[in-house]
Protein backbone atom coordinates (compact mmCIF):
# COMPACT_ATOMS: atom_id res chain seq x y z
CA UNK A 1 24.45 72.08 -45.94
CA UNK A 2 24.97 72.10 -42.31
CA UNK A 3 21.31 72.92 -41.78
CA UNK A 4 20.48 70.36 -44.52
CA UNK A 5 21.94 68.11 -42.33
CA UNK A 6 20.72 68.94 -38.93
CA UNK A 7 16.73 68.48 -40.71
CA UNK A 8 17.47 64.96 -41.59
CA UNK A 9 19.11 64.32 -38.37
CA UNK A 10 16.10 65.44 -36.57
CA UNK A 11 13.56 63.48 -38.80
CA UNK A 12 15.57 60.60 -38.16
CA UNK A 13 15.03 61.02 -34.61
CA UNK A 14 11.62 61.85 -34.98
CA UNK A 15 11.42 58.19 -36.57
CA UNK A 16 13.50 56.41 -33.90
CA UNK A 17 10.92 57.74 -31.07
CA UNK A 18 8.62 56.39 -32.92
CA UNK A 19 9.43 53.07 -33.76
CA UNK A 20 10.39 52.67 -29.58
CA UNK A 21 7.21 53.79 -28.89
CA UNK A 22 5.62 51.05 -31.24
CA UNK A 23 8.32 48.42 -29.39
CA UNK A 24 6.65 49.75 -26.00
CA UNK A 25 3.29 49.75 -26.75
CA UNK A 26 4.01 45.88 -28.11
CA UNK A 27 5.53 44.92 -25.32
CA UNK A 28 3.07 45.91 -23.01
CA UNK A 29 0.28 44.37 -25.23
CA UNK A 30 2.25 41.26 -25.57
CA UNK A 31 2.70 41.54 -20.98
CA UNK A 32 -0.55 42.16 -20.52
CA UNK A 33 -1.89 39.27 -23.34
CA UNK A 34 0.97 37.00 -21.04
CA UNK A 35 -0.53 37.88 -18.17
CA UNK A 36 -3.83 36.86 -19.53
CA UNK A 37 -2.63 33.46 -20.63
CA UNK A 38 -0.72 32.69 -17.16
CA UNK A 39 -3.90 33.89 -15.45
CA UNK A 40 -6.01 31.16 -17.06
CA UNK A 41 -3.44 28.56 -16.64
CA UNK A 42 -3.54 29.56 -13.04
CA UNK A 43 -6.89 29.15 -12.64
CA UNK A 44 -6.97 25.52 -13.92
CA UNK A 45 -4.46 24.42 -12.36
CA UNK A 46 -5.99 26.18 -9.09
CA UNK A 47 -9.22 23.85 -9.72
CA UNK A 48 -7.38 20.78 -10.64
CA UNK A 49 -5.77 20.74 -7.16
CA UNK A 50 -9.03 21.29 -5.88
CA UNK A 51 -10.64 18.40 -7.48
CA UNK A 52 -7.76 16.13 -6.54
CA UNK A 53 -8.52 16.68 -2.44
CA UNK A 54 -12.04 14.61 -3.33
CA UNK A 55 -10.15 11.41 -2.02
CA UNK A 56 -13.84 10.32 -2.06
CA UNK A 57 -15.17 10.56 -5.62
CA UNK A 58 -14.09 11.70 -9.02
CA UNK A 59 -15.03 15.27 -8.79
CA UNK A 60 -15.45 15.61 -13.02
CA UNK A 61 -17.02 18.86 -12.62
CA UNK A 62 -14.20 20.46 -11.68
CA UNK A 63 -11.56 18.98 -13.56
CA UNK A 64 -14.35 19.88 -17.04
CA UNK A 65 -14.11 23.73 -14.77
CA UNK A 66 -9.74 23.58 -15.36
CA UNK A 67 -9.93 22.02 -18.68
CA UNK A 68 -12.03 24.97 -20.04
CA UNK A 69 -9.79 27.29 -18.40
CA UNK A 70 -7.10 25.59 -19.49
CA UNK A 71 -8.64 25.79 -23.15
CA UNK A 72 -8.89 29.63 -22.83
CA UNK A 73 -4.68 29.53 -21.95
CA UNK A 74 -4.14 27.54 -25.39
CA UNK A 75 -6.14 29.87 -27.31
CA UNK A 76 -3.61 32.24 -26.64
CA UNK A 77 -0.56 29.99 -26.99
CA UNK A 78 -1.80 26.25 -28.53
CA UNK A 79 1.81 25.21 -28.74
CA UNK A 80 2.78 25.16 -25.23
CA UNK A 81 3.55 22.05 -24.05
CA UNK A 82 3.54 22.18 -20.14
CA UNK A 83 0.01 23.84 -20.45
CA UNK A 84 -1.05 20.97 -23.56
CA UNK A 85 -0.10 18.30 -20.78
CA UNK A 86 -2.40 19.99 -17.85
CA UNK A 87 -4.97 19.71 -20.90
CA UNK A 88 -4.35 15.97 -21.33
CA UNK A 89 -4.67 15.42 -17.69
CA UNK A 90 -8.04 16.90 -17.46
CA UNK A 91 -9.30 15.24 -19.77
CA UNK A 92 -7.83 11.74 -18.51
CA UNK A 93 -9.63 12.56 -15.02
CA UNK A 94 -12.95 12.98 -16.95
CA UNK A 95 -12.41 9.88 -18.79
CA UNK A 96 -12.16 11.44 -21.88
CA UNK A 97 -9.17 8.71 -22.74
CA UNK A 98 -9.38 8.86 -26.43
CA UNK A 99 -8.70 12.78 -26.55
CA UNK A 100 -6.10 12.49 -23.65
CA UNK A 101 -4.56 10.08 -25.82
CA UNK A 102 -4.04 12.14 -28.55
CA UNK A 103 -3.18 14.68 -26.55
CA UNK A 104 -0.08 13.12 -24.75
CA UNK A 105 1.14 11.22 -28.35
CA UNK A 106 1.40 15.04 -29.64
CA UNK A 107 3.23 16.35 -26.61
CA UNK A 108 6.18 13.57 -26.78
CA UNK A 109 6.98 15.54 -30.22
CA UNK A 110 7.61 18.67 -28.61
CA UNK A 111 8.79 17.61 -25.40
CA UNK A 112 12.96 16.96 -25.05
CA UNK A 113 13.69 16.84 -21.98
CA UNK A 114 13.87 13.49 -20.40
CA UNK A 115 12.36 13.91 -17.25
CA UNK A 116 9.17 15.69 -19.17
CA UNK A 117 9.10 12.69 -21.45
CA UNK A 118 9.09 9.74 -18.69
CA UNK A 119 6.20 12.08 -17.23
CA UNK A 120 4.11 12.23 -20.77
CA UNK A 121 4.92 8.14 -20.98
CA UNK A 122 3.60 7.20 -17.75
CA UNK A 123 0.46 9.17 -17.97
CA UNK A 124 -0.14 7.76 -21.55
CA UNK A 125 0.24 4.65 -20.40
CA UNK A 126 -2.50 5.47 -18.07
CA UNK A 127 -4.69 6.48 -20.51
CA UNK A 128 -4.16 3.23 -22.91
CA UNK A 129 -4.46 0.91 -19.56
CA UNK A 130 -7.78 2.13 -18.87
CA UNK A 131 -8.82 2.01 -22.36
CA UNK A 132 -7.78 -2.29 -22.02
CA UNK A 133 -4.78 -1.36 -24.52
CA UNK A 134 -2.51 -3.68 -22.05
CA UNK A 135 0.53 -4.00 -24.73
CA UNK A 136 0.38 -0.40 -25.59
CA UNK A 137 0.58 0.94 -21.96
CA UNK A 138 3.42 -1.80 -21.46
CA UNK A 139 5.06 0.12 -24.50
CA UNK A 140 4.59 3.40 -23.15
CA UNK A 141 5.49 2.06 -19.00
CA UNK A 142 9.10 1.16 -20.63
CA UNK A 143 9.70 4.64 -22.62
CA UNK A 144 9.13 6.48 -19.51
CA UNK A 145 11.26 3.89 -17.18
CA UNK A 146 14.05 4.28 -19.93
CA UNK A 147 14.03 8.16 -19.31
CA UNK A 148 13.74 7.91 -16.11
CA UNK A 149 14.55 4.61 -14.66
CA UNK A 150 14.45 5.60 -10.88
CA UNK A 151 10.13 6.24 -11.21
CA UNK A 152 8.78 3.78 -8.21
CA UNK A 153 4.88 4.82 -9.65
CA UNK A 154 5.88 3.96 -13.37
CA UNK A 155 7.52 0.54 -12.46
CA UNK A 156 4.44 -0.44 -10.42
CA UNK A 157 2.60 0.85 -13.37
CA UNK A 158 4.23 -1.74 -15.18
CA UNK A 159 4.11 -4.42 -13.01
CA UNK A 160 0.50 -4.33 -12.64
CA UNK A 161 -0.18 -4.02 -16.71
CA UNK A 162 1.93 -7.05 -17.16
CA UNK A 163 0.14 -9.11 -14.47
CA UNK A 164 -3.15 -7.83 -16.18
CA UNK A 165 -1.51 -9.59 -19.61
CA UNK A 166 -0.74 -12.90 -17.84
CA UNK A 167 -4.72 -12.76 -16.54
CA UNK A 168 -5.74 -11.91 -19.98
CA UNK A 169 -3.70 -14.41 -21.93
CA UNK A 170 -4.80 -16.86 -18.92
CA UNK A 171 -8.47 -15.98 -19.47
CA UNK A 172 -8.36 -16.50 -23.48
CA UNK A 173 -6.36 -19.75 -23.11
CA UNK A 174 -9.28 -20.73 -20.34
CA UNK A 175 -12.23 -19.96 -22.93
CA UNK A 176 -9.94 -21.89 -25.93
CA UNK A 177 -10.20 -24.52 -23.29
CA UNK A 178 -13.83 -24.35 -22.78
CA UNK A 179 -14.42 -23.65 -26.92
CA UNK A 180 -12.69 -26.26 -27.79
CA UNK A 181 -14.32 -28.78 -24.71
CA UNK A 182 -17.66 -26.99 -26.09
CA UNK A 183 -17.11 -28.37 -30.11
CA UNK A 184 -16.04 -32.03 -28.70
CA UNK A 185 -19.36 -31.80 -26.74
CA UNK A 186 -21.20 -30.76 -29.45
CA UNK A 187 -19.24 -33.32 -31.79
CA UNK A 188 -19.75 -36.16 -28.87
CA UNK A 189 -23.39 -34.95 -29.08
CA UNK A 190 -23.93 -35.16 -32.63
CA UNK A 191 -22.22 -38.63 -32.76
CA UNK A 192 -24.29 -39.85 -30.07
CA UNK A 193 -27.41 -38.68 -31.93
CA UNK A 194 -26.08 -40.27 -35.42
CA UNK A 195 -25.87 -43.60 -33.39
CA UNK A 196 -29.40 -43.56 -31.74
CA UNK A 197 -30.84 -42.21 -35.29
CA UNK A 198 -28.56 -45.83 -36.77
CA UNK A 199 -29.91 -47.11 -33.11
CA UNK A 200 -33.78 -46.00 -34.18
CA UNK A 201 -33.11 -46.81 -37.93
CA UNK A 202 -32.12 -50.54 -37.03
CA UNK A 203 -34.94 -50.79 -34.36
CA UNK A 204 -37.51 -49.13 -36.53
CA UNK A 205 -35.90 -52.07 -39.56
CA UNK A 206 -36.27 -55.10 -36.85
CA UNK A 207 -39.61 -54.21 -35.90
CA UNK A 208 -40.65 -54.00 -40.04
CA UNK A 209 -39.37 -56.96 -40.11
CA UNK A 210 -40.61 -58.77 -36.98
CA UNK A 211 -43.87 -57.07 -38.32
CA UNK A 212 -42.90 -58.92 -41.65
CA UNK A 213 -42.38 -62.51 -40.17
CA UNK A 214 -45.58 -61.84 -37.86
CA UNK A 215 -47.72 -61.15 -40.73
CA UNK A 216 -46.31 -63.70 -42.66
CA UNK A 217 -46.99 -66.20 -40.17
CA UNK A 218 -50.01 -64.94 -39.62
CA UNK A 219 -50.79 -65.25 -43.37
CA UNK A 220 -49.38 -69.08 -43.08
CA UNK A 221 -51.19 -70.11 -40.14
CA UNK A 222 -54.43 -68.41 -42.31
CA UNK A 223 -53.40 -70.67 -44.96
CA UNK A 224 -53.32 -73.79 -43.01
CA UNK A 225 -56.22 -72.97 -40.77
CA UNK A 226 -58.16 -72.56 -44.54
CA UNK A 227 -56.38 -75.76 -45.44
CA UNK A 228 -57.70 -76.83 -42.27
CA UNK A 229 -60.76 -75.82 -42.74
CA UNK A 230 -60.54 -77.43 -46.80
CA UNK A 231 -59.61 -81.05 -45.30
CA UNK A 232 -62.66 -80.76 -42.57
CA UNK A 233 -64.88 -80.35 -45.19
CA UNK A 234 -63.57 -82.75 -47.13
CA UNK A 235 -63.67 -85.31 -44.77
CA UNK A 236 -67.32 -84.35 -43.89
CA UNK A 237 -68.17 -84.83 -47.39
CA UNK A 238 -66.31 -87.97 -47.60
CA UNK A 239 -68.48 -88.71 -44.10
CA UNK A 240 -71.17 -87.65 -45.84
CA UNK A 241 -70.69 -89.73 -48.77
CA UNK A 242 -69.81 -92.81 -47.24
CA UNK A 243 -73.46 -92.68 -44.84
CA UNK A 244 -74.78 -92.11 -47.85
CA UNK A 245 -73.28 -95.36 -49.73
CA UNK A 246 -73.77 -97.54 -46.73
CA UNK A 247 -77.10 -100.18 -47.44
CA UNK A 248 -80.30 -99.01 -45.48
CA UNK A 249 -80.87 -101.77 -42.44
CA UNK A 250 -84.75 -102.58 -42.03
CA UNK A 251 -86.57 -102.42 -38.74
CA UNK A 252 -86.81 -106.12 -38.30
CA UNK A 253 -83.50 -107.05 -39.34
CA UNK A 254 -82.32 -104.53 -36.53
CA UNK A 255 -84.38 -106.24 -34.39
CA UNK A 256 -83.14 -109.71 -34.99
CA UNK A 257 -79.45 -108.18 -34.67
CA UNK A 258 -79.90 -106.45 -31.56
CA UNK A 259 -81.55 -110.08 -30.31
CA UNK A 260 -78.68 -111.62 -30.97
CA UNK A 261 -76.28 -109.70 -29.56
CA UNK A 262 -78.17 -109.57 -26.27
CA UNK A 263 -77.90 -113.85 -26.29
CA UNK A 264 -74.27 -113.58 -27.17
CA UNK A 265 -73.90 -111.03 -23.86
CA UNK A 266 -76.13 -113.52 -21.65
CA UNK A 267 -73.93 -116.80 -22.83
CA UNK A 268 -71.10 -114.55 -21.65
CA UNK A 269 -72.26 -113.66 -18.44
CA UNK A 270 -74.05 -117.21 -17.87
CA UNK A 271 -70.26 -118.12 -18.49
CA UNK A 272 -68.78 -116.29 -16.11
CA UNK A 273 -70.68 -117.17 -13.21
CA UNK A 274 -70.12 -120.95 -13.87
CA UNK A 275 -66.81 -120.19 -13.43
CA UNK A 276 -66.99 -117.81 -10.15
CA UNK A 277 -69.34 -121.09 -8.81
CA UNK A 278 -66.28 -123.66 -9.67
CA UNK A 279 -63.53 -120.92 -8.08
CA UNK A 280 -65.92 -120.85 -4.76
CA UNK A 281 -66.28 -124.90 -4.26
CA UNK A 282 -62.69 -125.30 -4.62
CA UNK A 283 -61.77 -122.69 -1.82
CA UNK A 284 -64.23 -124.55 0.67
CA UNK A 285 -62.14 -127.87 0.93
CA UNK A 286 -59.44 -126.03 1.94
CA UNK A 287 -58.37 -126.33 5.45
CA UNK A 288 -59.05 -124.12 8.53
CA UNK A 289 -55.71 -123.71 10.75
């Protein structure tokens, strides 16, 4: 029995050296897959401080060099939320706002702490500023302020999103203004050209009917020039007629008319110097002062 005993005691053994050697081998695997995971994160965040120096420009190369290192960390732990912010940040410097977005909304589920929140809010509000989201990032300016009320860069934040709203609102009130100035233009316009087409109707009616009246009196004054015309005729016949019902005159009695009329003229003027002769004699016994 005793012997039984010690057998199974030393199998058991046997199986405890084992199962610590499994633990070891583990944890080293697990150390040195760590140490792989903090190495990458090192290296990205090594070349996003670089690329921050460039006061200058945006220098997106490198901050694309840390987010693919950064990549290779999350590979080997995608939960981590420290290293899924560093992520976000990269890809807010490239301008890849959408993704950063999406990025930072995910975080504020894991985060708890409220320092690490009013740090996820304040960069998301970034993010949704530059993306013209103004009432978003105002949103997301006042979660981080109410974690961390004390944040001078947040409250500026803020200030500066709400004084792009008041442009904004400014700006659409401005082209209501000029919309609405615009349509009574437009209305002014089409009322003026309504009134010259009534203007044009009633001109283009006066003239028909000026051009009416002027051919109508130009029709009359036909008519009584043909009337005219019918009455000179008329008479000319009646002229005509009455020449020819007047008796023919023969030579000689023309001849004894004319005869007399030139004695009747001679008495006359026989006449009047008898009387001239008579005016004269009485002027001569007059007397000279």
């Amino acid at each position: 029995m005793v012997e039984k005993v010690s057998l199974v005691w030393y199998q058991k053994l046997r199986d405890m050296k084992k199962i610590l050697f499994i633990f070891s081998l583990l944890l080293i695997i697990v150390s040195a897959q760590a140490q792989n995971e903090r190495k990458f994160i090192r290296k990205g965040n090594s070349i996003f401080k670089e690329a921050l120096k460039d006061t200058v420009k945006l220098d997106t190369a490198r901050f694309s060099q840390a987010e693919t290192a950064y990549r290779k960390g999350l590979d080997l732990r995608p939960n981590d939320p420290k290293w899924n912010f560093n992520l976000a940040d990269a890809l807010y410097k490239q301008g890849k706002l959408e993704e950063a977005t999406g990025r930072f909304q995910d975080i504020l589920e894991q985060v708890t702490d409220s320092m690490h929140k009013s740090q996820v809010y304040h960069n998301l509000g970034n993010a949704l500023l530059q993306q013209k989201k103004i009432d978003e990032s105002i949103a997301a300016y006042k979660n981080a302020l109410r974690h961390n009320p004390r944040d001078l860069e947040t409250k500026y934040n803020l200030a500066f999103a709400q004084k792009m709203k008041k442009e904004q609102e400014k700006q659409k009130q401005k082209n209501k203004d000029q919309q609405n100035k615009d349509k009574k233009k437009d209305k002014n316009k089409d009322k003026k050209k309504d009134q010259n087409k009534d203007k044009n109707k009633d001109q283009n009616k006066d003239k028909k009917d000026k051009d009416k009246d002027k051919n109508k009196d130009k029709k009359k004054d036909k008519d009584k020039n043909k009337q005219n015309q019918n009455k000179n005729k008329d008479k000319k016949k009646d002229q005509q007629k009455q020449q020819q019902q007047q008796p023919k005159i023969s030579k000689k009695n023309a001849e004894q008319m004319l005869k007399a009329l030139m004695n009747q003229e001679k008495k006359a003027q026989d006449k009047m110097k008898k009387a001239k002769a008579a005016k004269a004699k009485v002027k001569k016994t007059e007397k000279d002062w």
